[in-house]
Protein backbone atom coordinates (compact mmCIF):
# COMPACT_ATOMS: atom_id res chain seq x y z
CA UNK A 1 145.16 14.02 121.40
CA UNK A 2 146.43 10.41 121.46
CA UNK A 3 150.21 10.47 121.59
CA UNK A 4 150.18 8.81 117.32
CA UNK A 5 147.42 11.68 116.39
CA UNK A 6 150.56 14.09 117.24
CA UNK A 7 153.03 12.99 115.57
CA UNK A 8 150.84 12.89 112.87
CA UNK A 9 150.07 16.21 113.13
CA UNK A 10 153.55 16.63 113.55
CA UNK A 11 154.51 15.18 110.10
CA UNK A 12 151.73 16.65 108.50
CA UNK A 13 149.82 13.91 107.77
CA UNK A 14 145.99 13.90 107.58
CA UNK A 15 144.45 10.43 107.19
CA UNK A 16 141.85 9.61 104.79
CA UNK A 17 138.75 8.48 104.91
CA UNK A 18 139.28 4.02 105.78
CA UNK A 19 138.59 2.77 101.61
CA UNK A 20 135.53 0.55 101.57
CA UNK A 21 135.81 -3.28 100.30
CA UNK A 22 135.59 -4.43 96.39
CA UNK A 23 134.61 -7.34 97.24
CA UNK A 24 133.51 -9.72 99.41
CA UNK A 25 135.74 -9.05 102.10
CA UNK A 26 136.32 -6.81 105.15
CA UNK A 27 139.07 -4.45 105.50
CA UNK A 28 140.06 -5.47 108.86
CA UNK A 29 140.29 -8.97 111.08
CA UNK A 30 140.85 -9.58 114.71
CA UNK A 31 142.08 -12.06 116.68
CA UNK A 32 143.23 -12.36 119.83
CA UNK A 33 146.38 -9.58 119.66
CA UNK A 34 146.61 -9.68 116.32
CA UNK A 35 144.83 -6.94 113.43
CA UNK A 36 145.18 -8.32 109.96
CA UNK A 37 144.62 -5.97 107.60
CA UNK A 38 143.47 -6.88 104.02
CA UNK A 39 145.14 -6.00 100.71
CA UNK A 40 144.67 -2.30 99.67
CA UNK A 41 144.87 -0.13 96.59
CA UNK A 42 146.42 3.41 95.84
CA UNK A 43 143.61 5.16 96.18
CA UNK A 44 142.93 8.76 96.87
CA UNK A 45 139.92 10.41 98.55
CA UNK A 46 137.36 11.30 95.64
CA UNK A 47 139.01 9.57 92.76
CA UNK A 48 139.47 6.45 91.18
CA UNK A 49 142.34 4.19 91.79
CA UNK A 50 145.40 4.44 90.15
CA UNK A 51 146.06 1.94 87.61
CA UNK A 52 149.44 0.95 85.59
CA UNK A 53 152.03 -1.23 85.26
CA UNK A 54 154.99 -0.30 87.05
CA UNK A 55 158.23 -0.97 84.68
CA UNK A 56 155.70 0.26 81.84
CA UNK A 57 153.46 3.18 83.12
CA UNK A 58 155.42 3.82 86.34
CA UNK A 59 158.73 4.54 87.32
CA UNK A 60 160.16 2.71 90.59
CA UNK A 61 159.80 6.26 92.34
CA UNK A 62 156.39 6.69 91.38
CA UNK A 63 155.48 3.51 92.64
CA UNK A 64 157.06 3.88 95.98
CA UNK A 65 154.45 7.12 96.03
CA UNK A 66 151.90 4.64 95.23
CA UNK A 67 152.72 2.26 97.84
CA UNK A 68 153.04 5.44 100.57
CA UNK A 69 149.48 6.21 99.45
CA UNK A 70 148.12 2.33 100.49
CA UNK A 71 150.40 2.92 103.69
CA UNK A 72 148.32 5.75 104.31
CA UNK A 73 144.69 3.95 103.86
CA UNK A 74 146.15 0.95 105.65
CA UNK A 75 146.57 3.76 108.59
CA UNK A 76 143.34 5.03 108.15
CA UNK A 77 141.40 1.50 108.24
CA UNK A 78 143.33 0.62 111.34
CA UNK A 79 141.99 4.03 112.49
CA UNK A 80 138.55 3.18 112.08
CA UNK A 81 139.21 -0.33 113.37
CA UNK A 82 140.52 0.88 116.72
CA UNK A 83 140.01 4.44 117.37
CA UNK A 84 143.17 5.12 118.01
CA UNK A 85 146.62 4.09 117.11
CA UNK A 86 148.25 4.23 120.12
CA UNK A 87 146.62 0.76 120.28
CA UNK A 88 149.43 -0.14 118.05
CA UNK A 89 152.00 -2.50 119.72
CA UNK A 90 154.04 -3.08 116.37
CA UNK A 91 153.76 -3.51 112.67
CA UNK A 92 154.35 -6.95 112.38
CA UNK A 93 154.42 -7.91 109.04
CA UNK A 94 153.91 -5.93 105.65
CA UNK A 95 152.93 -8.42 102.19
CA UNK A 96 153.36 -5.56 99.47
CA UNK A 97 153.01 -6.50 95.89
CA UNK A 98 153.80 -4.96 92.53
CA UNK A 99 151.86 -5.09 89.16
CA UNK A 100 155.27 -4.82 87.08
CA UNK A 101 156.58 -6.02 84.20
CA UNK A 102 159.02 -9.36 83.82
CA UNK A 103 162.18 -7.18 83.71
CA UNK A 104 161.65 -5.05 86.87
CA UNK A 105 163.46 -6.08 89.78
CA UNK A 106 162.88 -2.77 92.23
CA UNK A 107 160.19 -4.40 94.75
CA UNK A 108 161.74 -3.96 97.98
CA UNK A 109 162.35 -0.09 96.64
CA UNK A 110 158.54 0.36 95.89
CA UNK A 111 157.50 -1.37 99.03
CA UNK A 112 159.74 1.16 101.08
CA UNK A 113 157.32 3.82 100.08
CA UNK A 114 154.56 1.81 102.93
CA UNK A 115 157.30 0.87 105.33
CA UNK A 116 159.27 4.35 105.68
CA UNK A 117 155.65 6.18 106.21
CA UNK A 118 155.07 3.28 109.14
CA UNK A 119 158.59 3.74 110.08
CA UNK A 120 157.94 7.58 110.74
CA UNK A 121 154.30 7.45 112.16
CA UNK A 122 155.87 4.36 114.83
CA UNK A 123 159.21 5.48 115.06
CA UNK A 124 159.71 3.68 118.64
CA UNK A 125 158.51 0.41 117.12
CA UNK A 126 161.06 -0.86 115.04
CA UNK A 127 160.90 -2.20 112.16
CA UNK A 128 158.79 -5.01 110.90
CA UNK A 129 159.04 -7.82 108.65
CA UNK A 130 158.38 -8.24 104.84
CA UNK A 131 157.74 -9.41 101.90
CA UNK A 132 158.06 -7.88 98.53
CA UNK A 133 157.12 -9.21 95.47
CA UNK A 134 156.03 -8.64 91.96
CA UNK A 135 153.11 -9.90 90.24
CA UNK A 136 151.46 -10.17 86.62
CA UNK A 137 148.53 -8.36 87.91
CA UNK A 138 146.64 -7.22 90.22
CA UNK A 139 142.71 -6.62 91.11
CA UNK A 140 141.73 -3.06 88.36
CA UNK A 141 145.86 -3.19 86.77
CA UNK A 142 146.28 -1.55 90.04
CA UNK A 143 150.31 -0.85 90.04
CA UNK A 144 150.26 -1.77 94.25
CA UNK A 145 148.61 -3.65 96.65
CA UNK A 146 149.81 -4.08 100.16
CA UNK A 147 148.48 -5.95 103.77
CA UNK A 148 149.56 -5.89 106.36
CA UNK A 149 149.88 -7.69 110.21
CA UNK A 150 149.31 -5.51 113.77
CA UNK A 151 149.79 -6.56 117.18
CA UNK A 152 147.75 -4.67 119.97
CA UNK A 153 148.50 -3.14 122.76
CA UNK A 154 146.49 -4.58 126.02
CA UNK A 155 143.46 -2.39 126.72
């Protein structure tokens, strides 16, 4: 077992399934060093997405559940992308957005939810850059949508 597949095993954490595209789109990009992975929903295996506005249908602490949940199928489609994440070098950048209403102000808070899970799957990586920000909408009134940037190892 890859030294990553432990300590997910270690923390518990099973991977799902790598969600499928909504459009026309691939889930995953690379380039030289670099894996860029596109914008994902909070989706669990064998239902439908969650959907919401977060300031309205979600609390900040939900959310950040939400946004754990995309960290988690982010995982899994860089998973399927390179068979094993000990291929990981370093998150490089996380984009996380937030359907929320004009009066919420908790983005970075919600956004944590993605970055602690990377932060204990990667603990030797350090921590990566970011971008939090809220939006009017997003693709299905999805309440969080996050990408994210991966440098690779050398095979």
């Amino acid at each position: 077992m890859s030294k990553t597949g432990a300590r997910l095993a270690a923390l518990g954490i099973v991977l799902p399934p790598a969600p499928q595209p909504i459009g026309l789109f691939i889930p995953a990009v690379r380039t030289g060093n670099l894996l860029f992975l596109s914008g994902l929903a909070p989706v669990a295996e064998g239902s439908a997405p969650t959907v919401g506005k977060v300031g309205a249908d979600f609390s900040a602490e939900e959310a950040q559940g939400y946004a754990r949940m995309v960290g988690l199928n982010l995982l899994a489609v860089m998973l399927a992308e390179l068979g094993d994440l000990d291929r990981v070098k370093r998150v490089v950048k996380v984009l996380g957005l937030v359907n929320a209403t004009p009066d919420f102000t908790r983005h970075p808070f919600v956004i944590d939810g993605c970055s602690i899970l990377f932060a204990e799957v990667f603990p030797d990586l350090g921590p990566h850059a970011r971008t939090s920000m809220g939006a009017g909408s997003l693709p299905n009134n999805i309440p969080v949508e996050i990408e994210a940037v991966i440098e690779l190892r050398d095979v």
